[in-house]
Protein backbone atom coordinates (compact mmCIF):
# COMPACT_ATOMS: atom_id res chain seq x y z
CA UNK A 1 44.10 -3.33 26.73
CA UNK A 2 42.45 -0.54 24.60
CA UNK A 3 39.44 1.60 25.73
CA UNK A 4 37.16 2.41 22.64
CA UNK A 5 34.46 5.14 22.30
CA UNK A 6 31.79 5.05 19.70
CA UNK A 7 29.85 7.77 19.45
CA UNK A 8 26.89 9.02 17.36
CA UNK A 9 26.71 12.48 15.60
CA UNK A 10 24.76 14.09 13.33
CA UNK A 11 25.17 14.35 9.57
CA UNK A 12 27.19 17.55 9.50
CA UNK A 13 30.13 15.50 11.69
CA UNK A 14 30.76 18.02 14.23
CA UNK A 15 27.46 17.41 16.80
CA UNK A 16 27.88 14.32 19.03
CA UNK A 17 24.47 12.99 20.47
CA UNK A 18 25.51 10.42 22.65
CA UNK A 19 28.47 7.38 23.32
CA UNK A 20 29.53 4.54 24.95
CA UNK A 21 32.65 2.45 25.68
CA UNK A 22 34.00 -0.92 25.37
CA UNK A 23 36.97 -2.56 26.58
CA UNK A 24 39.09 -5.43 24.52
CA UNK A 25 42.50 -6.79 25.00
CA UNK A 26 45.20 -7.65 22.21
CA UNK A 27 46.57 -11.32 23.00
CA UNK A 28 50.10 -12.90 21.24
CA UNK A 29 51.17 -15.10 19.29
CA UNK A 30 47.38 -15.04 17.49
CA UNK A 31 47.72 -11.65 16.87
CA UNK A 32 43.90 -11.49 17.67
CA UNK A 33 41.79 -9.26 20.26
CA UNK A 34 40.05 -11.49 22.97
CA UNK A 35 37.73 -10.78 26.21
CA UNK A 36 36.31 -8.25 24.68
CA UNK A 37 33.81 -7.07 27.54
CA UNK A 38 30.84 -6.24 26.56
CA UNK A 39 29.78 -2.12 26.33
CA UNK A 40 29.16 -0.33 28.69
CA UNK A 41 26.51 2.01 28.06
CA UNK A 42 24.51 4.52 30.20
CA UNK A 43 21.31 6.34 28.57
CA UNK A 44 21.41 9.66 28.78
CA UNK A 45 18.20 12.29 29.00
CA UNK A 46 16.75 12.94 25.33
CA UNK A 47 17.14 16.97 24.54
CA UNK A 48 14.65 18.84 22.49
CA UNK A 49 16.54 21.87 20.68
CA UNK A 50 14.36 24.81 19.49
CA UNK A 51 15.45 27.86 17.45
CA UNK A 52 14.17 31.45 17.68
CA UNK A 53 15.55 34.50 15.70
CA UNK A 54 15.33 37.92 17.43
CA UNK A 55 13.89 39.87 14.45
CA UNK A 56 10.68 38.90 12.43
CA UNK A 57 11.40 37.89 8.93
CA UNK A 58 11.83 39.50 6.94
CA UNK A 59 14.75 42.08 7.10
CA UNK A 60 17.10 43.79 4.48
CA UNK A 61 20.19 42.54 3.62
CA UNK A 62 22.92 44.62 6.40
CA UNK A 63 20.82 44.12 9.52
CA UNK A 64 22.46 41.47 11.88
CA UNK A 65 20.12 38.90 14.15
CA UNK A 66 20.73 36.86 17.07
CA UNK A 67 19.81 33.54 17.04
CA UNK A 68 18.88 31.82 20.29
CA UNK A 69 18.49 28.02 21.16
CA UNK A 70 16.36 27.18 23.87
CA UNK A 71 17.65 22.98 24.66
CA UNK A 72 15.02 21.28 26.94
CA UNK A 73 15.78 18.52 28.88
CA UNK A 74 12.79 17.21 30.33
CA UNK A 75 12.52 17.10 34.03
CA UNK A 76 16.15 18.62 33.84
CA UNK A 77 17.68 20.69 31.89
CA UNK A 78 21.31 21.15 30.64
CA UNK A 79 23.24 24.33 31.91
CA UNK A 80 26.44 23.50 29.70
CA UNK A 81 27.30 21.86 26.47
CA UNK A 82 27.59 23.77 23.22
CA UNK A 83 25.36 24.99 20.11
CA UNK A 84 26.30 25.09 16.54
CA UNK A 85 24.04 27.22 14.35
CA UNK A 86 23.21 26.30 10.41
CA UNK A 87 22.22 28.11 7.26
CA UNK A 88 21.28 25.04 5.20
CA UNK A 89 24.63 23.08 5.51
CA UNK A 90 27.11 26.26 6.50
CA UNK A 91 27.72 26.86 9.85
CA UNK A 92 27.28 29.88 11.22
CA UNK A 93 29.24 30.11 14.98
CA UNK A 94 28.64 28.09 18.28
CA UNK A 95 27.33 29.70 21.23
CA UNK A 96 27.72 27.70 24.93
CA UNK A 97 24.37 26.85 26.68
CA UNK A 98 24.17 29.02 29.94
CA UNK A 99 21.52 29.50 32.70
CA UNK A 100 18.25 29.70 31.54
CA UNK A 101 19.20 26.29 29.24
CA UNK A 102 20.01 28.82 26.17
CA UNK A 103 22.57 29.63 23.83
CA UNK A 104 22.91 32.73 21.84
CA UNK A 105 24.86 33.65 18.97
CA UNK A 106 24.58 37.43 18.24
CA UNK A 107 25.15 39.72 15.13
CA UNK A 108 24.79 37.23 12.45
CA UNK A 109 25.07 38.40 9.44
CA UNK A 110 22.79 36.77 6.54
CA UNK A 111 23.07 36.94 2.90
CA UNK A 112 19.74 37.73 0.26
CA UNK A 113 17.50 35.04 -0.06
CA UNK A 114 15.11 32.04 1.69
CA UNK A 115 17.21 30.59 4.27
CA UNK A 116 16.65 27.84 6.16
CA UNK A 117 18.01 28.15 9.84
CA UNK A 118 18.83 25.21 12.28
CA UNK A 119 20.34 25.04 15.89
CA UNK A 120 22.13 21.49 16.70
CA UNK A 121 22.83 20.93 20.56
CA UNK A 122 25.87 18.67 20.82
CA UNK A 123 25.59 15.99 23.42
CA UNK A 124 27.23 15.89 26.69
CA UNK A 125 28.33 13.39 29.27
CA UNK A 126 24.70 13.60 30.68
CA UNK A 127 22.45 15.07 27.97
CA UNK A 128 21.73 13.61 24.55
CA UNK A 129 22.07 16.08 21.19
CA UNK A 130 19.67 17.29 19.18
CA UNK A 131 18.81 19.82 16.13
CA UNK A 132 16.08 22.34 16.01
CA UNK A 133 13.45 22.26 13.07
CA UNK A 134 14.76 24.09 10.09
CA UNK A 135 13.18 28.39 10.83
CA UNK A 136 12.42 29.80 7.41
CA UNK A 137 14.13 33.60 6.99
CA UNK A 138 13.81 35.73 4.05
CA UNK A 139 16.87 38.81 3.72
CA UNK A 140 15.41 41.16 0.73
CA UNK A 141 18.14 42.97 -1.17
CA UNK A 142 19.05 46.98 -0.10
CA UNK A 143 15.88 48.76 -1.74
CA UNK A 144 16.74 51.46 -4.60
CA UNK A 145 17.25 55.20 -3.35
CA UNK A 146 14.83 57.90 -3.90
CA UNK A 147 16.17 60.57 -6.14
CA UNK A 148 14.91 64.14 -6.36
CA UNK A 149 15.35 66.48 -9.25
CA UNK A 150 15.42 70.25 -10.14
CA UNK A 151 16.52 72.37 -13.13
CA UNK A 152 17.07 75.70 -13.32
CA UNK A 153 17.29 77.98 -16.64
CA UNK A 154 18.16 81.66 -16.77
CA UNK A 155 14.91 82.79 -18.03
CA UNK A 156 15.21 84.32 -21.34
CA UNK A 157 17.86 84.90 -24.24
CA UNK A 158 18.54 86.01 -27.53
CA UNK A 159 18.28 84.40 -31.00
CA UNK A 160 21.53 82.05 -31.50
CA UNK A 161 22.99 82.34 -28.25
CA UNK A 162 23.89 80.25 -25.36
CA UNK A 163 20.68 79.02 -23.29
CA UNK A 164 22.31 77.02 -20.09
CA UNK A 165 20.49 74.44 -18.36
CA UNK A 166 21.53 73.68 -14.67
CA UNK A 167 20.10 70.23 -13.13
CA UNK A 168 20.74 69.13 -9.24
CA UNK A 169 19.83 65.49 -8.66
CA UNK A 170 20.27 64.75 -4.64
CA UNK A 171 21.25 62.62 -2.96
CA UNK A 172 24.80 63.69 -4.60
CA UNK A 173 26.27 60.38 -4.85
CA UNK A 174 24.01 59.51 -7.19
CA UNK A 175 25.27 57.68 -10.20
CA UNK A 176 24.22 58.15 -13.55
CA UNK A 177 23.21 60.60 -16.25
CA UNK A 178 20.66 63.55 -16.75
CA UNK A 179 18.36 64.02 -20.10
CA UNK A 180 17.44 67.11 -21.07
CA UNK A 181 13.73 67.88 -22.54
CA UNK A 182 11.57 70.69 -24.33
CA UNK A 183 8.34 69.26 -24.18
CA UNK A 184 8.76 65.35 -25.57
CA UNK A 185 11.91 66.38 -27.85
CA UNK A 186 15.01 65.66 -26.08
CA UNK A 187 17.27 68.29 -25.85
CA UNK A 188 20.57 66.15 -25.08
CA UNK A 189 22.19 64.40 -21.66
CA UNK A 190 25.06 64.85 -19.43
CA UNK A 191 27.06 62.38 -17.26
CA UNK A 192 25.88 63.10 -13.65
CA UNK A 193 29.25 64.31 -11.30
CA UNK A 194 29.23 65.20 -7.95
CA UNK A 195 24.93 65.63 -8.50
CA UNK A 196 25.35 68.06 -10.87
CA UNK A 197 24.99 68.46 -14.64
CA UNK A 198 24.90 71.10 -16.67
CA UNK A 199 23.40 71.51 -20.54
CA UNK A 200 24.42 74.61 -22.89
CA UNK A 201 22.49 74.96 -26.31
CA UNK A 202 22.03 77.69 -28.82
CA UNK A 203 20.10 75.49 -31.21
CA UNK A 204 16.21 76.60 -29.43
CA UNK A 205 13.67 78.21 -31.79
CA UNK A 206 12.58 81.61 -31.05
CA UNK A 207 9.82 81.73 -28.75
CA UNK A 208 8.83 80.42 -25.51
CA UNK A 209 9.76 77.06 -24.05
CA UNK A 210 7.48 76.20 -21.30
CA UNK A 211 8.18 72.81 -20.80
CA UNK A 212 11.77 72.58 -19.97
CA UNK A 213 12.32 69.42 -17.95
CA UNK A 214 15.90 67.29 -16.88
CA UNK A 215 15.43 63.71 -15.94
CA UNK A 216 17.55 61.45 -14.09
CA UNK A 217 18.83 58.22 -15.71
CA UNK A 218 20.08 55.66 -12.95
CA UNK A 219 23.20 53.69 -14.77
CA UNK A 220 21.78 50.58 -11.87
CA UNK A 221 18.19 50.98 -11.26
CA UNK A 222 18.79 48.61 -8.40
CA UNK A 223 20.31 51.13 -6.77
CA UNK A 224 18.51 54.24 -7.67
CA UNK A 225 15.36 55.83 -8.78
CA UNK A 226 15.13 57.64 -11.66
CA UNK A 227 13.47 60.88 -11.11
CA UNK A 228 12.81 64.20 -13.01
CA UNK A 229 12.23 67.76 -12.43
CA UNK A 230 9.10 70.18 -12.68
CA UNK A 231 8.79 71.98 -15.74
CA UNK A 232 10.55 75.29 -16.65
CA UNK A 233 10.52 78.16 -19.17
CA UNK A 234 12.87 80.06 -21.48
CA UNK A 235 11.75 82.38 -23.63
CA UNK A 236 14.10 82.92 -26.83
CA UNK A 237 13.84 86.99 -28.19
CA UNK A 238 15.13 88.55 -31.12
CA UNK A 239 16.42 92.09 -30.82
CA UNK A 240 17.67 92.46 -34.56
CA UNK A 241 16.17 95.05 -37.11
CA UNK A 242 13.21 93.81 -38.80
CA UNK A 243 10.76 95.25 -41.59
CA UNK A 244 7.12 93.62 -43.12
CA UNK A 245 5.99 92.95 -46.68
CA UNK A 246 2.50 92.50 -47.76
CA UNK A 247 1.59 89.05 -49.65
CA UNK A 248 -1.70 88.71 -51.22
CA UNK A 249 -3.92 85.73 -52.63
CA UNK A 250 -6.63 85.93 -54.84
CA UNK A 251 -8.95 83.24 -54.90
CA UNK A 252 -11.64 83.16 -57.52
CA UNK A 253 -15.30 82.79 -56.62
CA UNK A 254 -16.49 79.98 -59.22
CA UNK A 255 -19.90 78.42 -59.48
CA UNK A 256 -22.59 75.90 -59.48
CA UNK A 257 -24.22 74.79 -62.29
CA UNK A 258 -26.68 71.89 -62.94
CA UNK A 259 -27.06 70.63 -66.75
CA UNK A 260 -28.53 68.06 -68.79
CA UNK A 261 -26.79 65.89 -71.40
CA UNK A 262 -28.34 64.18 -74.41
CA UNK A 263 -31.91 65.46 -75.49
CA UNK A 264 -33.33 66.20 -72.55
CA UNK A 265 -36.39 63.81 -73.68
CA UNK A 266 -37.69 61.03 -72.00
CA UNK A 267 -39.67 58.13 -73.13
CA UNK A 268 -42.30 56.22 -71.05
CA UNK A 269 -44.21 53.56 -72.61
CA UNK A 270 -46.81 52.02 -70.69
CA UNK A 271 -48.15 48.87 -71.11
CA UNK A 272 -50.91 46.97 -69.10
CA UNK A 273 -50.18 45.46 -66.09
CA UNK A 274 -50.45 41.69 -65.59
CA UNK A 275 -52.76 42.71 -63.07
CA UNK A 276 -54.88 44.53 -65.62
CA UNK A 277 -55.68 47.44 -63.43
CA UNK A 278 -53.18 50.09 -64.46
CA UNK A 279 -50.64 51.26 -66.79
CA UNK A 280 -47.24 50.69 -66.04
CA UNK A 281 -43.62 52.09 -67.47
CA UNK A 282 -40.10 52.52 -67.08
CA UNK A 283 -37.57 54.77 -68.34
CA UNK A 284 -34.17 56.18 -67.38
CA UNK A 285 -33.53 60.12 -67.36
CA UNK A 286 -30.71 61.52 -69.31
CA UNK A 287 -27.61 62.36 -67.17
CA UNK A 288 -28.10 65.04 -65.01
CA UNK A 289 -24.25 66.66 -64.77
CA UNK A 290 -23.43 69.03 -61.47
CA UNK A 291 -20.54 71.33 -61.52
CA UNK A 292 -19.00 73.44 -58.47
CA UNK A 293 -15.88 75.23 -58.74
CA UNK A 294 -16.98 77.37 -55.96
CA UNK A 295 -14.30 78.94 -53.22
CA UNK A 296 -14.93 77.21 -49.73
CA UNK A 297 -16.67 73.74 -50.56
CA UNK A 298 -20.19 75.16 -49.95
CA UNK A 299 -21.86 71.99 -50.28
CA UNK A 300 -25.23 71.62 -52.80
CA UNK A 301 -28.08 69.62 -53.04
CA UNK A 302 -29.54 68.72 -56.62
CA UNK A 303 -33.37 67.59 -56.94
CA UNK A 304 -36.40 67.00 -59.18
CA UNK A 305 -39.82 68.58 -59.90
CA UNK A 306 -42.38 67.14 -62.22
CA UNK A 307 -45.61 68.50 -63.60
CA UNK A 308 -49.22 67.28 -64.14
CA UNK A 309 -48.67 65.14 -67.22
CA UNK A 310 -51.12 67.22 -70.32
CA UNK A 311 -52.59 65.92 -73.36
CA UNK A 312 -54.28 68.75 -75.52
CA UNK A 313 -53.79 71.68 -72.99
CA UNK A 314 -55.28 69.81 -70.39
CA UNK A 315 -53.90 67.77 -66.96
CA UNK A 316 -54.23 64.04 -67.95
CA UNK A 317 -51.97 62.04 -65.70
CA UNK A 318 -50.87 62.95 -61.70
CA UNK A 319 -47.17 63.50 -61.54
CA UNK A 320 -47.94 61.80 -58.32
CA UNK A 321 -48.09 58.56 -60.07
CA UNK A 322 -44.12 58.53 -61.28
CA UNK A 323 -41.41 57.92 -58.80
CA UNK A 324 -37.53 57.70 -59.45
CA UNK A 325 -34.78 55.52 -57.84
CA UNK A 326 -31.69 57.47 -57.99
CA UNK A 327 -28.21 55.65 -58.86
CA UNK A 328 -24.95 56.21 -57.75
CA UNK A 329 -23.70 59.19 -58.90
CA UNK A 330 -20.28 59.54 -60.35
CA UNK A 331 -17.47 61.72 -59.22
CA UNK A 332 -14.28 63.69 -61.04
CA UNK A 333 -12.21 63.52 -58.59
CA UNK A 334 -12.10 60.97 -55.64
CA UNK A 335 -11.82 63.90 -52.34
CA UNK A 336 -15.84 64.98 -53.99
CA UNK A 337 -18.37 63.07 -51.82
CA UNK A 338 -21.52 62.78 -53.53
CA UNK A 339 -24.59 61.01 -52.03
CA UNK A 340 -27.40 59.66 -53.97
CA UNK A 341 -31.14 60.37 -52.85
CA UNK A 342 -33.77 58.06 -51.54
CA UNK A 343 -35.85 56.16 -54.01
CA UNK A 344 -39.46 57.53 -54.44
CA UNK A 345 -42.27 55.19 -55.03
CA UNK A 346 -45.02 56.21 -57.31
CA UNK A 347 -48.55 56.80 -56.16
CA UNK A 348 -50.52 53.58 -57.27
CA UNK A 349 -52.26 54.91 -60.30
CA UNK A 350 -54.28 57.79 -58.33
CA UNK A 351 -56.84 60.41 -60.61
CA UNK A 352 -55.63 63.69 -61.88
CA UNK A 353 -57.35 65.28 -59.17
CA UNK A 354 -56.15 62.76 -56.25
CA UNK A 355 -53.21 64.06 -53.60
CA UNK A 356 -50.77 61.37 -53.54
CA UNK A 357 -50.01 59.80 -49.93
CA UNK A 358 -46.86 61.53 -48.03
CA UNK A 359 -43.54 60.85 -49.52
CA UNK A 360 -44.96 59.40 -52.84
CA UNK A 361 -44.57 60.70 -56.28
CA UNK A 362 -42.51 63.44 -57.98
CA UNK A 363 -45.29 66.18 -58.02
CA UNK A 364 -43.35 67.25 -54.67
CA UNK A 365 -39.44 68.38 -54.93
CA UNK A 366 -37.58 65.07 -54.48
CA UNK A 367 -33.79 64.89 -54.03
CA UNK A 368 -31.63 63.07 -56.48
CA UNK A 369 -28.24 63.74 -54.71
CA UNK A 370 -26.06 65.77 -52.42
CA UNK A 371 -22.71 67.03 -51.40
CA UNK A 372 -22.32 68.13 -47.83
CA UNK A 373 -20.73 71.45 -47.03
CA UNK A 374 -16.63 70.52 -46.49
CA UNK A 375 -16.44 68.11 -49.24
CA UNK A 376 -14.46 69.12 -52.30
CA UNK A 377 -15.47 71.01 -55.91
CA UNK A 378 -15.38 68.92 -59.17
CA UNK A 379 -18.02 67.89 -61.32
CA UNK A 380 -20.13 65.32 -60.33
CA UNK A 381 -22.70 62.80 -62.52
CA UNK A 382 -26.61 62.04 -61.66
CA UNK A 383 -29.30 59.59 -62.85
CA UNK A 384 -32.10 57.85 -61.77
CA UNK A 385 -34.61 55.34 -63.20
CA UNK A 386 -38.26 56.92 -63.75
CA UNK A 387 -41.60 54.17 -62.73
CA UNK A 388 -45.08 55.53 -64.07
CA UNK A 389 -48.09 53.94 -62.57
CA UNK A 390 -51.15 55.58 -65.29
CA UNK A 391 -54.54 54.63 -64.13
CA UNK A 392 -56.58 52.60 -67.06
CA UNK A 393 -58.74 55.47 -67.45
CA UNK A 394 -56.36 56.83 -68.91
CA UNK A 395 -57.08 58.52 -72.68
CA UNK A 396 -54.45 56.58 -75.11
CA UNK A 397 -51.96 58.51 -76.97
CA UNK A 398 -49.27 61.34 -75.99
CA UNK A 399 -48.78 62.90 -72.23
CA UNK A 400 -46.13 65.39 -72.50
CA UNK A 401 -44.68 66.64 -68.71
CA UNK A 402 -41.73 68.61 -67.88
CA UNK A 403 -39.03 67.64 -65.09
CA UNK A 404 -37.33 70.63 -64.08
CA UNK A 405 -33.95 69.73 -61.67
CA UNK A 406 -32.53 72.68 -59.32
CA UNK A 407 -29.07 72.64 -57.51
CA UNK A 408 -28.74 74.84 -54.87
């Protein structure tokens, strides 16, 4: 006869949740098994298997937890039997179920990461098994070190000679390499040994240095923090013989000059409106050249002045009545920033005696262009197109006027 157990485990292989035996008997000459009685099989209580982890997640990778299974049993519960503990598929230990229905398996040691964390309670001769629901656990990586750094320089030294640089970086197995600054220009950098570095130059300009600095480099940031030191001065003298000479520059004054190219004559003829109730012409002004070689780049401003318009010795037509609209004056040189003036609009026809309206006419000073103060010298071109707006009263033949341009 031959006794056979089945029994039923979990996935893993190892857990066995419950089993039963039959009994059958090998009979000759078939060569065949026969009465084979039918199981026997006694149900066993149902187990419910929970996990619990003595630290809250999460914790940094070194630090050891106990994990404890609590395995209920219902109206009973099992004092015996044995645990197996999981990280995903690995096993982690066993631990026997005691008093108290627990099992504990202590000082675990878990690697970086998201782990999932199971407890399987093998089954007995009187309990069923069973496996906990997975217990999520997150091990972060050993945080980067804090660094500290200081530098200290000997003060002061002379031209061309050693200036040394002494840099502590703590804690002192620190591992890495220390830059050396003045101001943003880096100096050079030393291995770090033993905490220390040291930096020798001769190559700083005379004068102070007051923003000596060392920095620490981390060759793994992961496992320290760059820091760097508050700032330090070194003052480099000269104790040599030394003796002056006198250098002069002469710089001329120059000067501003306004002239007039061509004739200097300017021809309006007026013709009747289409309106028919005044006189109208047009007429551009000769080029109105501006020269300042002055020392400093004083700045000018050029501008226009016309008189009463005579016939015969007598006023005849209101300067008020022409206006000008300056163009864009030309330059020698392209650093000269010249600016052209506002157009003026003629007083509409007005009488001799008549005050033109504000801002019209050229009876007033107008400005035909400028150069502000901070520009540069050269020579710069003017023009402008004349309008003449001559009421139809007016006697026919010439009206001689003079336009007299200042720069100052």
């Amino acid at each position: 006869d031959y006794t056979i157990t089945v029994q039923c485990v979990n996935n893993l292989g190892t857990t066995i949740y419950d089993e039963y035996a039959t009994t059958m008997t090998w009979t000759t000459p078939s060569n065949s098994f026969a009465n084979i009685n039918s199981a026997s099989y006694e149900a066993r209580p149902t187990t419910t298997t929970t996990l619990a982890t003595s630290l809250t997640s999460p914790q940094t990778l070194g630090t050891t937890v106990d994990l404890t299974a609590t395995v209920d049993g219902g109206s009973v519960d099992p004092t015996s039997g044995t645990v197996e503990f999981f990280r995903g598929a690995t096993s982690l230990g066993t631990a026997t179920v005691g008093s108290g229905n627990t099992a504990t398996l202590s000082g675990v040691s878990l690697p970086v990461g998201t782990l999932s964390l199971t407890a399987a309670f093998g089954a007995t001769t009187t309990f069923q098994g069973s496996t906990s629901s997975p217990v999520s656990f997150v091990i972060d990586p050993v945080p980067a070190t804090t660094t500290t750094t200081t530098l200290a320089v000997n003060g002061s030294g002379d031209l061309n000679t050693d200036a040394t640089f002494d840099a502590t970086v703590t804690p002192n197995n620190a591992v890495g390499k220390v830059e050396f600054y003045d101001g943003a220009s880096k100096l050079g950098e030393v291995a770090l040994s033993s905490g220390t570095a040291q930096f020798v130059t001769a190559d700083l300009a005379l004068g102070a240095h007051a923003s000596l600095k060392a920095v620490f480099v981390p060759t793994n940031a992961a496992n320290f923090v760059t820091s760097e030191s508050s700032l330090q001065s070194y003052t480099v003298i000269f104790n040599g013989d030394s003796d002056t000479q006198t250098v002069s520059a002469s710089i001329p004054n120059g000067s501003l000059n306004i002239s007039i190219d061509g004739d200097a004559a300017v021809s309006l003829s007026g013709a009747l409106s289409s309106t028919g109730d005044r006189y109208e012409a047009t007429a551009n002004i000769d080029s109105v050249r501006v020269i300042d070689t002055r020392a400093g780049s004083l700045g000018w401003t050029a501008s226009g002045q016309l008189s009463q318009f005579q016939q015969s010795g007598s006023d005849s037509i209101s300067a008020g009545n022409v206006g000008w609209a300056p163009t864009t004056p030309t330059v020698s040189n392209s650093l000269l920033v010249v600016t052209k003036g506002a157009d003026v609009t003629p007083a509409n026809a007005i009488a001799i005696a008549a005050t033109p309206g504000a801002g019209l006419g050229l009876k007033s000073s107008r400005t035909l262009a400028s150069s502000a103060a901070g520009e540069s010298v050269g020579t710069a071109t003017l023009g402008a197109a004349l309008t003449l707006y001559a009421p139809t009263t007016t006697a026919s033949g010439s009206h001689v006027a003079t336009l007299t341009f200042t720069v100052i």
